[in-house]
C-alpha atoms as a PDB file:
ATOM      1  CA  UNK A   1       0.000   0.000   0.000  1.00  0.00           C
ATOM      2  CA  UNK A   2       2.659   2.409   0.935  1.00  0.00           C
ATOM      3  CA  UNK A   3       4.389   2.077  -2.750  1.00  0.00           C
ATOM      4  CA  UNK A   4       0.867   2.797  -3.979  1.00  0.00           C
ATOM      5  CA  UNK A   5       0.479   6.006  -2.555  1.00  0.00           C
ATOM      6  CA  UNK A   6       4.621   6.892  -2.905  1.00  0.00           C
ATOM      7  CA  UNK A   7       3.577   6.346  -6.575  1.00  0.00           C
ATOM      8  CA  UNK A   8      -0.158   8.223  -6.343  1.00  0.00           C
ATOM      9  CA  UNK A   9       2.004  11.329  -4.466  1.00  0.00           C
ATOM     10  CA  UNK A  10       5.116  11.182  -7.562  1.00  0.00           C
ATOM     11  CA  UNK A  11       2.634  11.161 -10.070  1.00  0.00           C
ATOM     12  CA  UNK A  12       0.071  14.033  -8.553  1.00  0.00           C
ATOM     13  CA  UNK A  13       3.205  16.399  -7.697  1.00  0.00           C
ATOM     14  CA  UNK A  14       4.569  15.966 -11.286  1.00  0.00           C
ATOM     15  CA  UNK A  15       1.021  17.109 -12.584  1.00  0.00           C
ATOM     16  CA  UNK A  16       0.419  20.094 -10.009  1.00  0.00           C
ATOM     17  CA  UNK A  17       4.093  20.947 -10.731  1.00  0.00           C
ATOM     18  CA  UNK A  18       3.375  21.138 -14.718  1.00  0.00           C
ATOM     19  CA  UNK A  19       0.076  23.488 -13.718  1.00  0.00           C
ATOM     20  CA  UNK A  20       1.945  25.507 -11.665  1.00  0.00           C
ATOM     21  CA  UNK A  21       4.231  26.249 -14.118  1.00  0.00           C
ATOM     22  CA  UNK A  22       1.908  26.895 -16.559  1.00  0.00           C
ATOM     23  CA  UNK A  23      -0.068  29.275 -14.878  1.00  0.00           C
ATOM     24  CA  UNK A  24       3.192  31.298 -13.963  1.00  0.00           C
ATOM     25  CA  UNK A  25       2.843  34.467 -16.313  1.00  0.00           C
ATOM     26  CA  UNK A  26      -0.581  34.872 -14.507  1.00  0.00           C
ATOM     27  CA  UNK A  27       0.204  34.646 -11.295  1.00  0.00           C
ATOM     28  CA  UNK A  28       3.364  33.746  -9.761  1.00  0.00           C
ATOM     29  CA  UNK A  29       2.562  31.847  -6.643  1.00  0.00           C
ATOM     30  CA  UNK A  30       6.010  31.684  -5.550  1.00  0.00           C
ATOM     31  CA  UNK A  31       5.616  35.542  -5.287  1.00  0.00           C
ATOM     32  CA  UNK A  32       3.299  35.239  -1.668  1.00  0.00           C
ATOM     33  CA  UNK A  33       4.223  33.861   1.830  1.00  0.00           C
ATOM     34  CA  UNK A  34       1.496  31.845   3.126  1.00  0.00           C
ATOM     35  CA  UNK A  35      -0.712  29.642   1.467  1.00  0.00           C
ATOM     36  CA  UNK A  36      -3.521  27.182   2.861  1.00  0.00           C
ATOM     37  CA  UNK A  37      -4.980  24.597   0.775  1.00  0.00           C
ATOM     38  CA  UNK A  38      -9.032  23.230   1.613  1.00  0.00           C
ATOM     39  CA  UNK A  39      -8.830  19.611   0.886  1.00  0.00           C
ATOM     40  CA  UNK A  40      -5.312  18.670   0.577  1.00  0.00           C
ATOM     41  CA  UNK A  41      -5.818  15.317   0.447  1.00  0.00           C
ATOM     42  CA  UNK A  42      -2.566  13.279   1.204  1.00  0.00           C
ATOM     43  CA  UNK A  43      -0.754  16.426   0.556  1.00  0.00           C
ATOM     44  CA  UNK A  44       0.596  16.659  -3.123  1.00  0.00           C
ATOM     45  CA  UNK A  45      -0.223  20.292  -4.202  1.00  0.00           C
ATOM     46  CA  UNK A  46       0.858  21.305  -0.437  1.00  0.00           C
ATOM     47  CA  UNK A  47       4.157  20.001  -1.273  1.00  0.00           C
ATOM     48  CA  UNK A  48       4.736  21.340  -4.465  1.00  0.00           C
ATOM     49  CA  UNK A  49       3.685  24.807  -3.327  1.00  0.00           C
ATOM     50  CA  UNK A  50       6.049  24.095  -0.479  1.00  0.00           C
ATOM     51  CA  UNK A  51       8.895  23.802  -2.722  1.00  0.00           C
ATOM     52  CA  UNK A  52       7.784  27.059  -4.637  1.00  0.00           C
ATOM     53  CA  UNK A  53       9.081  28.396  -1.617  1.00  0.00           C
ATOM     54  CA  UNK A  54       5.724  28.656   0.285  1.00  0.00           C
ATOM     55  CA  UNK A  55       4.459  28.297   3.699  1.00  0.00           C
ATOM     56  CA  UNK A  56       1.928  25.806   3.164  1.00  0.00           C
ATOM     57  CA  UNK A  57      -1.108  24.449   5.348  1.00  0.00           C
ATOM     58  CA  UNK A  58      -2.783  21.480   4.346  1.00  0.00           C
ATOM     59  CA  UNK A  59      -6.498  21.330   5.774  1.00  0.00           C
ATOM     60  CA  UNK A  60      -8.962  18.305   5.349  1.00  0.00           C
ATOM     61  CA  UNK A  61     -11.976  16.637   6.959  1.00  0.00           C
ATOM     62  CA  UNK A  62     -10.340  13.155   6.482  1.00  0.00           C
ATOM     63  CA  UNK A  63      -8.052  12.540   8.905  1.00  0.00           C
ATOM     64  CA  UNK A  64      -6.892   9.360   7.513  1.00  0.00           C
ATOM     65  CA  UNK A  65      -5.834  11.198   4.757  1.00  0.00           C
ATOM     66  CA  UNK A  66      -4.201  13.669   6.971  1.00  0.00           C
ATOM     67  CA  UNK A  67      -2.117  10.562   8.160  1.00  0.00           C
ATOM     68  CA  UNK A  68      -0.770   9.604   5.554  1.00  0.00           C
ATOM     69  CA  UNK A  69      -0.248  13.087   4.700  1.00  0.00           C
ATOM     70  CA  UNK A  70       2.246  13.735   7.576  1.00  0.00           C
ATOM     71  CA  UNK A  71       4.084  10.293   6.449  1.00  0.00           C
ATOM     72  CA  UNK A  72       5.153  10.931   3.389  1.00  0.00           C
ATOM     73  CA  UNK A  73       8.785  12.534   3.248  1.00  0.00           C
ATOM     74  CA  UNK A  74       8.063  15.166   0.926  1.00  0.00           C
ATOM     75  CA  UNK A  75       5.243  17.082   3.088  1.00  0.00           C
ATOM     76  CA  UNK A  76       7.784  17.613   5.603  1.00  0.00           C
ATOM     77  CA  UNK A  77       7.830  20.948   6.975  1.00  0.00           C
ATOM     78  CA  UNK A  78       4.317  21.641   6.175  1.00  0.00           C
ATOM     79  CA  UNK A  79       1.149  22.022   8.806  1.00  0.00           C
ATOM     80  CA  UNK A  80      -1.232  19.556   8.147  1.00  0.00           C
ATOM     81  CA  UNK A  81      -4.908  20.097  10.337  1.00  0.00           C
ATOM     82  CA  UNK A  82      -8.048  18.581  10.606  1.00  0.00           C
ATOM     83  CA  UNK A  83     -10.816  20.877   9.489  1.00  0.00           C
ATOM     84  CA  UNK A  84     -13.610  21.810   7.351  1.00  0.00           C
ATOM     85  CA  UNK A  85     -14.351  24.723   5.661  1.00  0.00           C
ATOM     86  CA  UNK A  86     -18.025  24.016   5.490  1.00  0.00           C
ATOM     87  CA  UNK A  87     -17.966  24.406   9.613  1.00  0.00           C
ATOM     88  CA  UNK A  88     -15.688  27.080   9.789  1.00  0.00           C
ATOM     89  CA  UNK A  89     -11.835  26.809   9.897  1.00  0.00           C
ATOM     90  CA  UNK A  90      -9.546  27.345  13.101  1.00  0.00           C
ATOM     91  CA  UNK A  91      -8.117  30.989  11.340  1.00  0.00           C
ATOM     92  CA  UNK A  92      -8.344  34.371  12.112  1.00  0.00           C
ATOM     93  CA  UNK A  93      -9.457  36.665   9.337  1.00  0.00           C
ATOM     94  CA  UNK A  94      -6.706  37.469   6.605  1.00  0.00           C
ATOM     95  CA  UNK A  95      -4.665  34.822   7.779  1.00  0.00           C
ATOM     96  CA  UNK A  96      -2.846  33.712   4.765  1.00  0.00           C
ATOM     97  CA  UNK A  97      -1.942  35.612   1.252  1.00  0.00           C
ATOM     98  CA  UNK A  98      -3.881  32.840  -1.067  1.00  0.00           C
ATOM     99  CA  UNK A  99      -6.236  30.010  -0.259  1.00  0.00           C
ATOM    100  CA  UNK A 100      -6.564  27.124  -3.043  1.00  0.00           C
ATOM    101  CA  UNK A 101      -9.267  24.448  -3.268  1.00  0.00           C
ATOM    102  CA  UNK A 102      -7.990  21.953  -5.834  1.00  0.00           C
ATOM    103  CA  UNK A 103     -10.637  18.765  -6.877  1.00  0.00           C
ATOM    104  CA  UNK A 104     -12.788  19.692  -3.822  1.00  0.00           C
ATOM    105  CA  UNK A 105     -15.916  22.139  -5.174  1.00  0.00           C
ATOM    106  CA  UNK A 106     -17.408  19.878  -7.858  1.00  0.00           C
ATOM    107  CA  UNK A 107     -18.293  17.349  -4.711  1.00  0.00           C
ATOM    108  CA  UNK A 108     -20.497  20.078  -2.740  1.00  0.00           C
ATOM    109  CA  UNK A 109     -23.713  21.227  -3.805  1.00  0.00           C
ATOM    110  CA  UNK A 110     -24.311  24.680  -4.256  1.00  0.00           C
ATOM    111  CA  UNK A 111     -24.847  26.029  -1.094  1.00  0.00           C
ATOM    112  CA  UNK A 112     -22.006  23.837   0.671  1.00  0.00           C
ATOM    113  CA  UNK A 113     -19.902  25.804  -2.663  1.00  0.00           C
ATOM    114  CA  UNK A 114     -20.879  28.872  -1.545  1.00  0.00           C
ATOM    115  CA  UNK A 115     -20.219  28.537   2.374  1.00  0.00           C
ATOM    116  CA  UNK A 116     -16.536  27.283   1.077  1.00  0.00           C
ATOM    117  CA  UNK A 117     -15.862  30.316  -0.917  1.00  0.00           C
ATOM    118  CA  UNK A 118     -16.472  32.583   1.702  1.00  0.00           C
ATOM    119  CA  UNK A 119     -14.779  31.217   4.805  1.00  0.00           C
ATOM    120  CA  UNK A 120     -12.178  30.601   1.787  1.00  0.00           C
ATOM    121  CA  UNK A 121     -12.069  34.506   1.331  1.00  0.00           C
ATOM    122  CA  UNK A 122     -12.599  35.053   5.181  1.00  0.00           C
ATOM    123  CA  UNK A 123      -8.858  33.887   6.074  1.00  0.00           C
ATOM    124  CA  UNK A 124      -7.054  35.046   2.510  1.00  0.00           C
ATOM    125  CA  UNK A 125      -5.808  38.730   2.237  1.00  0.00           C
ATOM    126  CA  UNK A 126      -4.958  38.040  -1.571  1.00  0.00           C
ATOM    127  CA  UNK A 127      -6.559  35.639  -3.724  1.00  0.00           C
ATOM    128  CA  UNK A 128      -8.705  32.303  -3.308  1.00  0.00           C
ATOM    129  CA  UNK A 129      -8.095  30.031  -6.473  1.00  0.00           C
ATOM    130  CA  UNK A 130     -10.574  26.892  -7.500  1.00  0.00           C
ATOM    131  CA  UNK A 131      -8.754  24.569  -9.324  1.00  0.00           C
ATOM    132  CA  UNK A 132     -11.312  21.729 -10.322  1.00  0.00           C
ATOM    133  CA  UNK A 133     -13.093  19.666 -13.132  1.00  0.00           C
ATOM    134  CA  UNK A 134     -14.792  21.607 -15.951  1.00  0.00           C
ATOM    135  CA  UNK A 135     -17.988  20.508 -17.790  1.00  0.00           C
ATOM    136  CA  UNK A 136     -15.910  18.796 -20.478  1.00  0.00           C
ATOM    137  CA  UNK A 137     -14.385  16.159 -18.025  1.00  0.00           C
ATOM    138  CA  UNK A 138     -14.517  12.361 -19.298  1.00  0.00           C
ATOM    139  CA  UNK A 139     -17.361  10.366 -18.289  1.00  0.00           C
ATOM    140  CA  UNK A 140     -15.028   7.586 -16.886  1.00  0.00           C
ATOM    141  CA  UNK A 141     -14.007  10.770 -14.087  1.00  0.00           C
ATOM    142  CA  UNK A 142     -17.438  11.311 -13.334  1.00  0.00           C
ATOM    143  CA  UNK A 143     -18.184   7.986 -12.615  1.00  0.00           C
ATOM    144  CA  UNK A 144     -14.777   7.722 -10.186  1.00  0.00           C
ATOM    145  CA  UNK A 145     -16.248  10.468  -8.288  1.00  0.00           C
ATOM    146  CA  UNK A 146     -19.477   9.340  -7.782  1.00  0.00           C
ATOM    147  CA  UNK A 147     -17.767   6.469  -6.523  1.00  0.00           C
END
C-alpha cells in the first residue's frame, strides 16, 4: 500500500508541478508567503507549493488522509490540520496571502460551494483560487467520483 500512494504522491506532484508552471505568467505563486490549501488530500499540491518556496497548510476533513499526509517525506515541513471549511476553519481573518481548493468544489452542492468560498475569502488577504473539473471532463471521471 505504501508504494501505492509513494507512486499516487510522484505522479500528482509531477502534474500540479506542470500546472503551476503553466499558470506562472498569470500569477506567480512563488511571489506570496502563506498559502492554505481546503482539501489537501494526502498532501501533493501542499508540497509542491512548499517547494515554490511557500508556507503551506494542508487542511482536510479526512483525517486518515491527513495521516498519511504527515508520512510521506516530501510534506515535511508543512502544517497539516483537521478541518472543514463548510464548519468554519480554526483561522483568524486574513490569515494567509492565497487560499486554493484543488478537486474539492465539484463534490459540494451549491450552497455547501458557496459557504466554502467565503470562509475561503474570510482567512485570505490576496486571492482564493478553484482549481477543479470543468464541464468537459470524461465520463469515466465522473463515474470515479461518484464512486
Amino acid at each position: 500500500m505504501a508504494c501505492f500512494i509513494k507512486k499516487k504522491q510522484k505522479k500528482q506532484k509531477k502534474r500540479y508541478t506542470v500546472i503551476v508552471e503553466k499558470v506562472k505568467k498569470e500569477m506567480d505563486i512563488s511571489s506570496f508567503e502563506t498559502i492554505i490549501d481546503i482539501g489537501c488530500g494526502t498532501g501533493a499540491l501542499c508540497s509542491v507549493l512548499k517547494d515554490k518556496g511557500l508556507d503551506v497548510t494542508g487542511i482536510d476533513p479526512a483525517i486518515k488522509m491527513l495521516n498519511i499526509s504527515k508520512r510521506i517525506q516530501d510534506n515535511k515541513g508543512i502544517e497539516f490540520i483537521q478541518a472543514n471549511a463548510l464548519e468554519g476553519l480554526p483561522f483568524k481573518n486574513k490569515s494567509f496571502d492565497v487560499a486554493i481548493a484543488s478537486y474539492v468544489a465539484h463534490g459540494l452542492v451549491q450552497e455547501e460551494r458557496k459557504r466554502m468560498y467565503a470562509e475561503m475569502s474570510r482567512i485570505t488577504r490576496n486571492y482564493v483560487i478553484i482549481h477543479d473539473y470543468n464541464k468537459e471532463r470524461s465520463l469515466l471521471t465522473s463515474i470515479i467520483e461518484w464512486i
